[in-house]
Every structure is written in C-alpha cells, then in structure tokens.
N, C-alpha and C. Protein backbone atom coordinates (compact mmCIF):
# COMPACT_ATOMS: atom_id res chain seq x y z
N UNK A 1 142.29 148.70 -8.03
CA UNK A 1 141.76 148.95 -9.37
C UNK A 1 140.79 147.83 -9.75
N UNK A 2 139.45 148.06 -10.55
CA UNK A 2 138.81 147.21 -10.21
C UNK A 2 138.25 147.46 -12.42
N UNK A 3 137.69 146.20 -12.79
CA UNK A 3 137.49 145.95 -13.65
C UNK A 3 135.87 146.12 -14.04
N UNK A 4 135.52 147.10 -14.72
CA UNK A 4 133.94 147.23 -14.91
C UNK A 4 133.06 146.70 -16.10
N UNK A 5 132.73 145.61 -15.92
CA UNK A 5 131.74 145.20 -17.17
C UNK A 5 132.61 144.02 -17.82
N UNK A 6 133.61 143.11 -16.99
CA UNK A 6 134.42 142.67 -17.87
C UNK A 6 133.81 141.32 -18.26
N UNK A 7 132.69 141.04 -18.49
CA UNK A 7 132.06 140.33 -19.91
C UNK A 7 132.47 140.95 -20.89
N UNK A 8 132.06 142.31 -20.77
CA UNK A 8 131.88 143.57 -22.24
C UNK A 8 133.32 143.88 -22.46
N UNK A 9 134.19 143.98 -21.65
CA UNK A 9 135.59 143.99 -22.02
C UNK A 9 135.70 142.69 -22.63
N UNK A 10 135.82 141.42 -22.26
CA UNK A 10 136.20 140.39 -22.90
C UNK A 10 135.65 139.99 -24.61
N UNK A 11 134.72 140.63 -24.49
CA UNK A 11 133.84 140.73 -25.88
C UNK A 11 134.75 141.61 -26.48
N UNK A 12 134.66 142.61 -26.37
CA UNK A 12 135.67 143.34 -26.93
C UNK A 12 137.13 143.15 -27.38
N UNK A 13 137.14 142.57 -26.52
CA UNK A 13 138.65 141.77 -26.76
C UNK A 13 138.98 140.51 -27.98
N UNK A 14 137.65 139.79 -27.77
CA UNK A 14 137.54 138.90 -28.48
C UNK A 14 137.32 139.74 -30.34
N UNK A 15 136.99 140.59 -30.12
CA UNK A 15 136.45 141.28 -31.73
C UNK A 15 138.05 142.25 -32.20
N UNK A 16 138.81 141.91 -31.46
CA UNK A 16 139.98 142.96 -31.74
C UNK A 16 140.39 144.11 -31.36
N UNK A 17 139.38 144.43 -30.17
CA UNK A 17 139.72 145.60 -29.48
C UNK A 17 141.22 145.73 -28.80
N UNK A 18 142.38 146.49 -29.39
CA UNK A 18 143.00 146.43 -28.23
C UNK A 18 143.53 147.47 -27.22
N UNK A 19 142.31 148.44 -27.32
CA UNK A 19 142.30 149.73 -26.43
C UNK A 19 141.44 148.59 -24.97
N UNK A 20 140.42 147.98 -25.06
CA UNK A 20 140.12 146.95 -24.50
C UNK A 20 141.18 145.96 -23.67
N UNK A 21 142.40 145.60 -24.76
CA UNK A 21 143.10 144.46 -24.25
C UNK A 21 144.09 145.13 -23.48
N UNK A 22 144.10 146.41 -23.45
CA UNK A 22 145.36 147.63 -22.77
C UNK A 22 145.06 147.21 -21.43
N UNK A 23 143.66 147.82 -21.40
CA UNK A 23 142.88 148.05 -20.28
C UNK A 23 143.37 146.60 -19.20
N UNK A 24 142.89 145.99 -20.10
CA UNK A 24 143.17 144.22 -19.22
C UNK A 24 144.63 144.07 -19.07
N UNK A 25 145.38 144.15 -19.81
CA UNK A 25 146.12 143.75 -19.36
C UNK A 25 147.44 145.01 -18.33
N UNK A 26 146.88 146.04 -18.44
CA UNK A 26 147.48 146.84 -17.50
C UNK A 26 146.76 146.71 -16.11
N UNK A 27 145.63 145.90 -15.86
CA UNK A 27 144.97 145.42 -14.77
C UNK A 27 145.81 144.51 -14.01
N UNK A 28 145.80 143.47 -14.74
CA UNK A 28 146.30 141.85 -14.43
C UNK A 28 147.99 141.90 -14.74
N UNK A 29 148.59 142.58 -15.45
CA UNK A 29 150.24 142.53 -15.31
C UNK A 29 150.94 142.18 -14.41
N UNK A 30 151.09 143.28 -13.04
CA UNK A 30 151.64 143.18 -11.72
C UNK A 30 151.33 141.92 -11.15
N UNK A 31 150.42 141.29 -11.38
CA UNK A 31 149.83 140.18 -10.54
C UNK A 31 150.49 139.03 -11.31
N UNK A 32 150.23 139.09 -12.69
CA UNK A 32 150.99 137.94 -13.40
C UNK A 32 152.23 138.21 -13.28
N UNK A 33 153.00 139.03 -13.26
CA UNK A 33 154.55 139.06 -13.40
C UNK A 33 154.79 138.75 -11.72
N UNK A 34 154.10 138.60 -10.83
CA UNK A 34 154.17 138.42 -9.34
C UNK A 34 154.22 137.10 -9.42
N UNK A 35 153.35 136.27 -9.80
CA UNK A 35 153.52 134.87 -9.99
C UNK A 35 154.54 134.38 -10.74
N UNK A 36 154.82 134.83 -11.82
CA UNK A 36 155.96 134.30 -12.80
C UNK A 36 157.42 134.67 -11.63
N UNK A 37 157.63 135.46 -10.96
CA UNK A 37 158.90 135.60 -9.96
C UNK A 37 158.54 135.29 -8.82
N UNK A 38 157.54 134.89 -7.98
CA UNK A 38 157.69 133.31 -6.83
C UNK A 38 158.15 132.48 -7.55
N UNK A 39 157.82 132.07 -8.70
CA UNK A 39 158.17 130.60 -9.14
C UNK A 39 159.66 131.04 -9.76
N UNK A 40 160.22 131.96 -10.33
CA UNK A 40 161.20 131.89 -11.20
C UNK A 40 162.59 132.64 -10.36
N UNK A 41 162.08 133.40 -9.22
CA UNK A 41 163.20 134.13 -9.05
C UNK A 41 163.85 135.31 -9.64
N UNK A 42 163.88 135.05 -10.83
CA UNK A 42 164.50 136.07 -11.92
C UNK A 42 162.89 137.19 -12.48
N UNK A 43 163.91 138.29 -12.35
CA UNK A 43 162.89 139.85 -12.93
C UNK A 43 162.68 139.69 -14.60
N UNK A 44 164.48 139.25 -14.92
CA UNK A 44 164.16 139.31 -16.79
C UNK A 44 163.00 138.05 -17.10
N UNK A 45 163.59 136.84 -16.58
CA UNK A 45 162.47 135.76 -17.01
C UNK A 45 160.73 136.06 -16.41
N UNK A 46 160.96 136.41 -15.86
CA UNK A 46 159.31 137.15 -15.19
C UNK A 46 158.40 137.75 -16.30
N UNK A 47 159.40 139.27 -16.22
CA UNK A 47 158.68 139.78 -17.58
C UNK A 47 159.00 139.31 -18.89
N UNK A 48 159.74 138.36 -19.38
CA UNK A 48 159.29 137.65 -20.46
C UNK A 48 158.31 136.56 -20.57
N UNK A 49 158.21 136.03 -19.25
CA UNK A 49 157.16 135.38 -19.42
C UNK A 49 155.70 135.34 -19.40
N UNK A 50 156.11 136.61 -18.55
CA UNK A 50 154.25 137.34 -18.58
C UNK A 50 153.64 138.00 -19.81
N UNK A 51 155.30 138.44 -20.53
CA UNK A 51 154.62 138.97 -21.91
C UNK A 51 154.08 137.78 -22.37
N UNK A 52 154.48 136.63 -22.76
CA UNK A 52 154.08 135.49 -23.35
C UNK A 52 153.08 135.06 -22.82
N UNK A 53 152.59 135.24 -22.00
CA UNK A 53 151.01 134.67 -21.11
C UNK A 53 150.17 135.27 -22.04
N UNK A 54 150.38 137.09 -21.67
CA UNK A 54 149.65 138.13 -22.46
C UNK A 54 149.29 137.73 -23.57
N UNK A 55 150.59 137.34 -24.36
CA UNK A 55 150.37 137.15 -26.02
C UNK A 55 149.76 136.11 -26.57
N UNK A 56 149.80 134.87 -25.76
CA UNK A 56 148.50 133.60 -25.90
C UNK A 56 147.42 134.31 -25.57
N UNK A 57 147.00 135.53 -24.71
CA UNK A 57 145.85 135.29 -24.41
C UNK A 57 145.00 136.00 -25.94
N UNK A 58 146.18 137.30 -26.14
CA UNK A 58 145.62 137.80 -27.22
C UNK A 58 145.21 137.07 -28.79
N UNK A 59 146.53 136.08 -28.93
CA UNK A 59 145.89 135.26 -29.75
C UNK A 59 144.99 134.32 -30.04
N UNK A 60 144.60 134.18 -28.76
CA UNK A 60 143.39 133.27 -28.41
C UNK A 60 142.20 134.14 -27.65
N UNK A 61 141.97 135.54 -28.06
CA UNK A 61 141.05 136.05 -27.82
C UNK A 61 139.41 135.66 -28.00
N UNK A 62 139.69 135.12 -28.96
CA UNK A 62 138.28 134.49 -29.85
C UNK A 62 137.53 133.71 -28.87
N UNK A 63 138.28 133.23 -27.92
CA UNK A 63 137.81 131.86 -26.75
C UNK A 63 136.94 132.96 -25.43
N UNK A 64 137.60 133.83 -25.06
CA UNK A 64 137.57 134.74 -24.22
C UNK A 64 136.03 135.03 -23.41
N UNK A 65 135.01 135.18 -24.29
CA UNK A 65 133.50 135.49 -24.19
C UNK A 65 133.07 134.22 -23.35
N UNK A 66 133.40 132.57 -23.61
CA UNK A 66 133.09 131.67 -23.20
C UNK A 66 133.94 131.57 -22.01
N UNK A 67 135.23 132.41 -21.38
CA UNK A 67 135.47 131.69 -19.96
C UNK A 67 134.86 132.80 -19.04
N UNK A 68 134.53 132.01 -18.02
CA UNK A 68 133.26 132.17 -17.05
C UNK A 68 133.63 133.08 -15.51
N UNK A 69 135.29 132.59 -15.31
CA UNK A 69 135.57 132.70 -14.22
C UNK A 69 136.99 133.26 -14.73
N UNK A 70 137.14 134.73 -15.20
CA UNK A 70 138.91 135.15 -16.00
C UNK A 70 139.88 135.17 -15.45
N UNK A 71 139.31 135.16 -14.02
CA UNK A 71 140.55 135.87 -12.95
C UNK A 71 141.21 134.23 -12.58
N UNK A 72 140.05 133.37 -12.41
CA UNK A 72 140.76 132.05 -11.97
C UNK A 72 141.23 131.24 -13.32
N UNK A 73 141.10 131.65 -14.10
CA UNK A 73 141.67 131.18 -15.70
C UNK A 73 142.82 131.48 -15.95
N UNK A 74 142.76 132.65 -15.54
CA UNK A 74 144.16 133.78 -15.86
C UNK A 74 145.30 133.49 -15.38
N UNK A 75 145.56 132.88 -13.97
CA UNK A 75 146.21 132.41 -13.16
C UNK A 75 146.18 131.27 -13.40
N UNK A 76 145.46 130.43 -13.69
CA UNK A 76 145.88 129.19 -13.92
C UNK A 76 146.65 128.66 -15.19
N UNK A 77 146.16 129.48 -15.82
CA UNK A 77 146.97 129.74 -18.01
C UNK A 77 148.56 129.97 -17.21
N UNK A 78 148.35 131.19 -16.56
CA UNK A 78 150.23 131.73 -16.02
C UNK A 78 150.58 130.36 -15.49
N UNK A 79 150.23 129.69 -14.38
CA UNK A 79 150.90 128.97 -13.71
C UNK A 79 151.71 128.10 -14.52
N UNK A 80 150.69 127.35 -15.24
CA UNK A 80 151.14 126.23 -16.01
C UNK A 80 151.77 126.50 -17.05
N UNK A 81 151.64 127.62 -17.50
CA UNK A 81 152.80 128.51 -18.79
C UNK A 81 154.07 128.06 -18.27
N UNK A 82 153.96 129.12 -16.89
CA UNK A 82 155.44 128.77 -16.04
C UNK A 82 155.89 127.84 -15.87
N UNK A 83 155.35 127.24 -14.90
CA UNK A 83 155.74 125.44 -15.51
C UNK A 83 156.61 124.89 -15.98
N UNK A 84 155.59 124.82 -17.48
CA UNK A 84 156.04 124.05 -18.66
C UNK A 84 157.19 124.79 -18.88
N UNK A 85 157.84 126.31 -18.90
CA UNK A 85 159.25 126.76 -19.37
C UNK A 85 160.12 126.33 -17.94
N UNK A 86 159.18 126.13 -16.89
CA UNK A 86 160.37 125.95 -15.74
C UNK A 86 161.24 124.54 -16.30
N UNK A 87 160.18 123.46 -16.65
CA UNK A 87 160.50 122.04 -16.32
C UNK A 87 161.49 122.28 -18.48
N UNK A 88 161.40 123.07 -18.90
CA UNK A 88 161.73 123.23 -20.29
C UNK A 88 163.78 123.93 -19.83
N UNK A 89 163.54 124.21 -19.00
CA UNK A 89 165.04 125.18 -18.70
C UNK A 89 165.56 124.24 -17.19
N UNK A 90 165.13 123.25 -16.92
CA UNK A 90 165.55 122.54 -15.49
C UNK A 90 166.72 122.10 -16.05
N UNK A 91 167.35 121.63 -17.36
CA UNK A 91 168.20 121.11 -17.73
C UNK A 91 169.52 122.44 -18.25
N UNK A 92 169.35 123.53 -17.91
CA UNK A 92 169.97 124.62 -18.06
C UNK A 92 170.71 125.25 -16.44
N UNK A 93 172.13 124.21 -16.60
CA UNK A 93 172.95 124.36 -15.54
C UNK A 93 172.93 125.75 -14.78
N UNK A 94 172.63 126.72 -15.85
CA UNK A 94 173.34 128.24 -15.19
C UNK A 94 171.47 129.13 -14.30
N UNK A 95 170.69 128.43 -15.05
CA UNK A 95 169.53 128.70 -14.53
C UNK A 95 169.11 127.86 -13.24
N UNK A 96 169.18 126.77 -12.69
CA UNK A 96 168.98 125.83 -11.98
C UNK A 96 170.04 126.19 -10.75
N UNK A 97 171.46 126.83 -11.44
CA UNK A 97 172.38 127.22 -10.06
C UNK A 97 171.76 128.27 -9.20
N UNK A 98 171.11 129.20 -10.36
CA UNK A 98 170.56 130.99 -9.94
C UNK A 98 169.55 130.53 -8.82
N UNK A 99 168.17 129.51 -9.18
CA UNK A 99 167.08 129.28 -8.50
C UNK A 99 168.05 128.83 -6.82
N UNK A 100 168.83 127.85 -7.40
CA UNK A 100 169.85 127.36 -5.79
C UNK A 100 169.62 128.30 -5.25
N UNK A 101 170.74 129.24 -5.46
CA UNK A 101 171.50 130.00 -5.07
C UNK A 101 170.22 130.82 -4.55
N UNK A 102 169.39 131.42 -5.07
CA UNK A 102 168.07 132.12 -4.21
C UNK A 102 167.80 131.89 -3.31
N UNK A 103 167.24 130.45 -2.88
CA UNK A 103 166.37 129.68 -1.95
C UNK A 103 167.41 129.22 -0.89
N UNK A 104 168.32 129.18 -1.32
CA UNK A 104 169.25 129.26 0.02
C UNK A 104 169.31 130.01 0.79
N UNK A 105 169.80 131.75 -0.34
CA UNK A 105 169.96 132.46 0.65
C UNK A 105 169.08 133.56 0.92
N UNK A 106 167.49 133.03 0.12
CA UNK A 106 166.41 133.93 0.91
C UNK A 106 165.53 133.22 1.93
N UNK A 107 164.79 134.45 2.39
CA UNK A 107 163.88 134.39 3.91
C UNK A 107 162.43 134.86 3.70
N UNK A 108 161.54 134.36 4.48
CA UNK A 108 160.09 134.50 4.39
C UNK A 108 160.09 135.99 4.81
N UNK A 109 159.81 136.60 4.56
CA UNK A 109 159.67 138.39 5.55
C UNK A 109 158.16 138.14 5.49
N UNK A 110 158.05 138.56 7.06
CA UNK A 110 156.72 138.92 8.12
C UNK A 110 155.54 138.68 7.05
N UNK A 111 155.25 139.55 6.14
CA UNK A 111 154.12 140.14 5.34
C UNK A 111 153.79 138.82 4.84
N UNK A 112 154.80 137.78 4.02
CA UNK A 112 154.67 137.22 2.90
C UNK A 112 154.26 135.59 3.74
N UNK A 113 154.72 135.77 5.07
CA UNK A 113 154.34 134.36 6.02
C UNK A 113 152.99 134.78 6.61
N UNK A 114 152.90 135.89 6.87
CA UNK A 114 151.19 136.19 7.26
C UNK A 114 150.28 135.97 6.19
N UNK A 115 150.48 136.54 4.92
CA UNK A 115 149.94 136.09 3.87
C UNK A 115 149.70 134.32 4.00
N UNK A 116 150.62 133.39 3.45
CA UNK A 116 150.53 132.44 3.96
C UNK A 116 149.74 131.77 4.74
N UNK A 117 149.87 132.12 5.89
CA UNK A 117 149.15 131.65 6.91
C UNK A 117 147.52 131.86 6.91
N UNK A 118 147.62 133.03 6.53
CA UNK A 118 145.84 133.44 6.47
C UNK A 118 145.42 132.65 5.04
N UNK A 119 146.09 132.49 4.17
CA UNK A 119 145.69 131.49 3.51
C UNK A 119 145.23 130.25 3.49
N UNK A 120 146.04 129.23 4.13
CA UNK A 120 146.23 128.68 4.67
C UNK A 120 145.20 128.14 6.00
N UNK A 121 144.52 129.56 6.54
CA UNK A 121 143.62 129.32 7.07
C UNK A 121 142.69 129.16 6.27
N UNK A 122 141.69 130.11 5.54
CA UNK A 122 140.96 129.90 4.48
C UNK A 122 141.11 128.36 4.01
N UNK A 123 141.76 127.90 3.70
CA UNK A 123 141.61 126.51 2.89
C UNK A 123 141.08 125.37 4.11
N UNK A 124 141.55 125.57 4.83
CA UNK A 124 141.03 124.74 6.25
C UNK A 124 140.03 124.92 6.23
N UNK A 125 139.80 126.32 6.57
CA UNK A 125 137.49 126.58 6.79
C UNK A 125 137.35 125.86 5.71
N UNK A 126 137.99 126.09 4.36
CA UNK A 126 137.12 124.68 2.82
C UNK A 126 136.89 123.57 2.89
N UNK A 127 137.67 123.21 3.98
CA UNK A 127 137.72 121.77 3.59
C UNK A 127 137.03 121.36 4.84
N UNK A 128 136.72 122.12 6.08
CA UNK A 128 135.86 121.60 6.82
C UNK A 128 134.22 121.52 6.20
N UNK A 129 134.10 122.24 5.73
CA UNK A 129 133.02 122.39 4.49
C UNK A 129 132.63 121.69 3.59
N UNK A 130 133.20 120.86 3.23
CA UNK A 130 133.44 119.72 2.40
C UNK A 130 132.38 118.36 2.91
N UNK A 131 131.82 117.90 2.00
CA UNK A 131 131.23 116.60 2.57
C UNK A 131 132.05 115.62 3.13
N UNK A 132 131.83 114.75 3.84
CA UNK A 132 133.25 113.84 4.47
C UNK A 132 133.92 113.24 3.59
N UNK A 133 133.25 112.60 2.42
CA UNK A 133 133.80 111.46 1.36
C UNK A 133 134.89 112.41 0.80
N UNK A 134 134.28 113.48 0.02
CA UNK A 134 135.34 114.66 -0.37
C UNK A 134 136.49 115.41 0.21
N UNK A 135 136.21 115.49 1.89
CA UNK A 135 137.09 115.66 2.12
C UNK A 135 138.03 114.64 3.01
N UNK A 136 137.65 113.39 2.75
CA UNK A 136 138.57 112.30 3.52
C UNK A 136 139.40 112.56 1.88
N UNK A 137 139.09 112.25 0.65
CA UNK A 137 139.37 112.38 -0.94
C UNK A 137 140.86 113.13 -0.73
N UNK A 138 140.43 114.34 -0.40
CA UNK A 138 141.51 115.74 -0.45
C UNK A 138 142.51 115.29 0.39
N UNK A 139 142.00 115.37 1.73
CA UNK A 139 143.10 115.26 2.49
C UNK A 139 144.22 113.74 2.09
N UNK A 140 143.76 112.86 1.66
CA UNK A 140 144.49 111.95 1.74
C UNK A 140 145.47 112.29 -0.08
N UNK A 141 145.17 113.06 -0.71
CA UNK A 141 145.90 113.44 -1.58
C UNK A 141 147.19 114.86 -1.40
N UNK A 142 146.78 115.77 -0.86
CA UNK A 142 147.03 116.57 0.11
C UNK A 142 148.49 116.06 1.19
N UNK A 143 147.73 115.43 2.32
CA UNK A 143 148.20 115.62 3.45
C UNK A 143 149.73 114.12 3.56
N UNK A 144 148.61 113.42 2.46
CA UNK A 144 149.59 112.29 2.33
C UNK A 144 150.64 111.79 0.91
N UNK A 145 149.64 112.30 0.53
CA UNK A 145 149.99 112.38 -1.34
C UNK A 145 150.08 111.14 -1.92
N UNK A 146 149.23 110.43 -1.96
CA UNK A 146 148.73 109.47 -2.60
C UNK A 146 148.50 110.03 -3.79
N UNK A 147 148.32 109.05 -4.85
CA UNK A 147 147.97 109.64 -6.55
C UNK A 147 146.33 108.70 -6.20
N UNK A 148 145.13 109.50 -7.16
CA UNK A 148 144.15 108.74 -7.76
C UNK A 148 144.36 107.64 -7.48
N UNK A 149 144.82 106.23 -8.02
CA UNK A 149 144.67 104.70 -7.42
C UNK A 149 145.10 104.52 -6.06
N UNK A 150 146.39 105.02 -5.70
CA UNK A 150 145.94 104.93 -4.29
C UNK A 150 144.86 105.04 -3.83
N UNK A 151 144.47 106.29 -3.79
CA UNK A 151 143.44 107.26 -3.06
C UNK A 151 142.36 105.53 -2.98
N UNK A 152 142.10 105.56 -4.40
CA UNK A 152 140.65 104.46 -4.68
C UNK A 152 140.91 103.17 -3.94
N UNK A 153 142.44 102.46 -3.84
CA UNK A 153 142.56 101.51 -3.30
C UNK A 153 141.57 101.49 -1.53
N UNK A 154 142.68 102.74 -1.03
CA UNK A 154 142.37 103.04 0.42
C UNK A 154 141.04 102.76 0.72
N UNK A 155 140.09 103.72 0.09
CA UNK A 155 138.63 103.88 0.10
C UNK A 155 137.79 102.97 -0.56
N UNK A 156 138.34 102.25 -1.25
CA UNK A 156 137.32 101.15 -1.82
C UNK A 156 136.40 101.62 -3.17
N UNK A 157 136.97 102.92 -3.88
CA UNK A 157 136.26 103.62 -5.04
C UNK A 157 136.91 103.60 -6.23
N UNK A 158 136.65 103.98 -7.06
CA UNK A 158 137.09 104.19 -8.36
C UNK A 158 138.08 105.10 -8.66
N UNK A 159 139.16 105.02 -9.49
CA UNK A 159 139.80 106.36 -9.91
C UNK A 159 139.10 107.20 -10.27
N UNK A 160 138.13 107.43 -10.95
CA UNK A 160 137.03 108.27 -11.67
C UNK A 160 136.27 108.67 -10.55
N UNK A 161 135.71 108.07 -9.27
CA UNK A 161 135.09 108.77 -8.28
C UNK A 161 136.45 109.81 -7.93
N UNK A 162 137.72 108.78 -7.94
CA UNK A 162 138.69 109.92 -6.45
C UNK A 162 138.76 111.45 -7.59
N UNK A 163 139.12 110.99 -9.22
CA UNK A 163 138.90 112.42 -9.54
C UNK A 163 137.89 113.20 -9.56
N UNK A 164 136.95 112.69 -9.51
CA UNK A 164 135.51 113.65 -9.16
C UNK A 164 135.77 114.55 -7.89
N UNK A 165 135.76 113.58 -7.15
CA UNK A 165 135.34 113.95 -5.49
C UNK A 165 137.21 115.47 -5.53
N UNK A 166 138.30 115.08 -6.30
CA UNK A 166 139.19 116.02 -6.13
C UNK A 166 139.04 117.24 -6.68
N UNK A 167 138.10 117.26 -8.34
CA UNK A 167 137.83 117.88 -8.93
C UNK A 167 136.61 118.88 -8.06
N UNK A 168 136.00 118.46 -7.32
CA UNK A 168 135.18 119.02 -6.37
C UNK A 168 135.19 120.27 -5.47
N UNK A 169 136.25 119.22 -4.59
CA UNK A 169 137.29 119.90 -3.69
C UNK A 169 137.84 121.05 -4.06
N UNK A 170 138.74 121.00 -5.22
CA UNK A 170 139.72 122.21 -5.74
C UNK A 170 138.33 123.19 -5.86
N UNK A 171 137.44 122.59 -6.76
CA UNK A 171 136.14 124.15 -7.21
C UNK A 171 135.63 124.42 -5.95
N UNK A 172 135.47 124.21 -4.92
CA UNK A 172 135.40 124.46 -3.23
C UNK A 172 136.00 125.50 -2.98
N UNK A 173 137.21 125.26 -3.00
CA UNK A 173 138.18 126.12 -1.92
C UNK A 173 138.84 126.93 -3.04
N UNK A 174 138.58 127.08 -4.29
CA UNK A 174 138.34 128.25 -5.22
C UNK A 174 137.37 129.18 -5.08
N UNK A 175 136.03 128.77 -5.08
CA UNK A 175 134.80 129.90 -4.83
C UNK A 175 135.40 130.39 -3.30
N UNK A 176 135.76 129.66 -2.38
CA UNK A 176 135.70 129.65 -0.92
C UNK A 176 136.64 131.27 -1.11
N UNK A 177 137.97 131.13 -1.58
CA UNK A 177 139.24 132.16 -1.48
C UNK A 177 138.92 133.13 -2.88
N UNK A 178 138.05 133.14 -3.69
CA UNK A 178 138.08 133.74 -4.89
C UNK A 178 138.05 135.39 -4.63
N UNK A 179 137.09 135.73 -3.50
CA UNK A 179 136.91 136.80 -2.73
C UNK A 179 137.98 137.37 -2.54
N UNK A 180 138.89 136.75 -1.55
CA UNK A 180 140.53 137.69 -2.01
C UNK A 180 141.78 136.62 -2.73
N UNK A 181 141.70 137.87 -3.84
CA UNK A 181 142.66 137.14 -5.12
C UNK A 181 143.90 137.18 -4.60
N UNK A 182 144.69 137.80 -3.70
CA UNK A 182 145.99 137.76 -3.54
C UNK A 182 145.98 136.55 -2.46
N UNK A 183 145.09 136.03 -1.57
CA UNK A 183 145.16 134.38 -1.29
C UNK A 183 144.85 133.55 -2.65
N UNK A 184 143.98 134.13 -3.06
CA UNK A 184 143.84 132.74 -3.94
C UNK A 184 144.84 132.49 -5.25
N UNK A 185 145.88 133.43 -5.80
CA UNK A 185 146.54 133.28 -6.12
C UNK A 185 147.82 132.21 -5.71
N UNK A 186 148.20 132.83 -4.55
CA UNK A 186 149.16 132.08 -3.38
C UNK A 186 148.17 130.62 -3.12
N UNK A 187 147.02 130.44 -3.04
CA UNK A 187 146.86 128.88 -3.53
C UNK A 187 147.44 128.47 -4.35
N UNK A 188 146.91 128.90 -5.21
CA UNK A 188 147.49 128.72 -7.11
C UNK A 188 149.09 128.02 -7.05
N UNK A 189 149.63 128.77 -6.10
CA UNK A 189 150.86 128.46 -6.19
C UNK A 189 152.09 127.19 -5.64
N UNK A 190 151.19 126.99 -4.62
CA UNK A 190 151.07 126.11 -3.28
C UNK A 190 150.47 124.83 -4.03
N UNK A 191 149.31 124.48 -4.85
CA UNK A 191 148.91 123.70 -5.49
C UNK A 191 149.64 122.25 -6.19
N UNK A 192 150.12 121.24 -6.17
CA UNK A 192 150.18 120.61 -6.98
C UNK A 192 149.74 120.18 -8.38
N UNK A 193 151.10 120.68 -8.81
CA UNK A 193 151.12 120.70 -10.87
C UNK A 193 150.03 119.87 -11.02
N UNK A 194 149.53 118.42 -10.65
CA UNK A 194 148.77 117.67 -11.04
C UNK A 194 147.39 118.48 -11.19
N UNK A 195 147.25 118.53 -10.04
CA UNK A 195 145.89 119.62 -10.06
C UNK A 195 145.31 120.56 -10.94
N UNK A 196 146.34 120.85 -11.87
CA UNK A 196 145.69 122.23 -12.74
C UNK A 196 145.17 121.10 -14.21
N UNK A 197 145.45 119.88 -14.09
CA UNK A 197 145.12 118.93 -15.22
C UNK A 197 143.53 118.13 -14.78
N UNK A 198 143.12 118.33 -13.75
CA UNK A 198 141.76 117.38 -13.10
C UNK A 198 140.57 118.21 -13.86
C-alpha cells in the first residue's frame, strides 16, 4: 500500500483533516504496532502504545507540513515513545518478569534472521561508503562503544567533530536503507538509544 501525494496529505492533516489522518494512519499502524512489540513483547502494551504515538502525532499536527522525511520521523517519534515508557515501567516487577520470561524462551525464526542479516548487510555497503574519518568515527562508536570523548580522545578531535562526523554517518546509512522500510526500520531498532538524540 503506498501513500500518494503525502505532502498534500500531511497538509491536510495539519488543517484538521481527519478523513486524511484515517488514511495515514491506517497506512503506518501495522508497522508502528510491529515496532512497539519487538521492543515490548506484549500485544496489549503494543496497541496502547501505538495509539499514543498516533495521538501525539495528531496533536501535533500543526508541525507536520515542515517534516521532510515522515516515514523516518515516524519511526523514530515510535522508538523513543517506546523507550521512554519502557525505561518508565523497568521498575514494574510483573512487567520486567513477562519481558524475562519471553527472551528466554523465544527463537529467531528463519524469516526474521534473514531479515537481519540482509540488513545488516546494507549497513556495511554504508559504511564502506563513508569517508574514512567518518567511518573510522562510527565504527569506533559502534563496534567498540566508546561515547563522544572517547571517540575524540582516540582521534585527536573534538567532541563536536565526533558528533558531527556520527551525525553524518547515521543520515548515510538512513538515505542508504530508506528504499526498503522494513530494513530500515529493523535499523531503527538495532540502533543505540543515544543515537536518536545526535
């Protein structure tokens, strides 16, 4: 299903349309409630939390006309929504047992590790792509996980260069995977929390 004119939808959206905001958000649902249950596990917290994505977005329609890139906005608003209620309920014994209790006793099935992987590839071709400074930058945040002053110590640069040169990187291997959204989502996800703040 594919979205036609969605400047002119988002305009619309922004003026109060919500035969407009139907449209959108019976588009983007499945996909947001897909992300809200990798991260959560749970179906009820899923769809409550995707309603609540929805419902910021609608109340903050007015903004809508000015973002540039919706699909990589959209996903990034969910992620960090999620997040913030994950790290808001980490202290909620009976929720924290459920997540256990999942990840123990689930398994990658075929589809969802191929996914993965071809992802996974994609980000590699990005970063070979990358100028060297940028991507010596990445990888050593990445591969080693250094924070910003590290990074600058290592290399002899500034915190303000290493966030540039990271801030770079990420808009890289975003345009790079934007082409197919169900990798670049599964970036999204894979990502370090820090990252959605650069």
């Amino acid at each position: 299903m594919s979205l036609e004119n969605q400047t002119e939808l988002l305009s619309r959206i922004a003026e109060g349309d919500e035969k407009a905001f139907r449209r959108l958000f019976d588009h983007y649902w499945d996909r947001v409630y897909l992300v809200a249950f990798t991260l959560t596990k749970s179906a009820e917290l899923s769809k409550e939390m995707a309603q609540d994505i929805f419902l910021k977005i609608w109340q903050k329609r007015e903004q809508l006309p000015g973002v540039l890139q919706f699909e990589s906005w959209l996903f990034i608003t969910a992620r960090n929504h999620i997040l913030n209620q994950l790290r808001k309920k980490s202290h909620d014994k009976e929720f924290t047992d459920h997540l256990e209790a999942h990840f123990s006793g689930s398994s990658v099935t075929p589809e969802q590790e191929l996914l993965l992987k071809e992802t996974q590839q994609l980000v590699a071709m990005a970063i070979r792509q990358m100028p060297q400074r940028q991507r010596e930058v990445y990888t050593l945040s990445r591969k080693e996980g250094l924070d910003t002053a590290a990074i600058g110590r290592r290399l002899g640069i500034s915190r303000l260069t290493v966030k540039s040169h990271l801030t770079k990187a990420l808009q890289h291997i975003r345009e790079y995977i934007l082409p197919s959204p169900d990798k670049f989502f599964l970036f999204l996800l894979i990502l370090p929390p820090y990252f959605m703040c650069l």
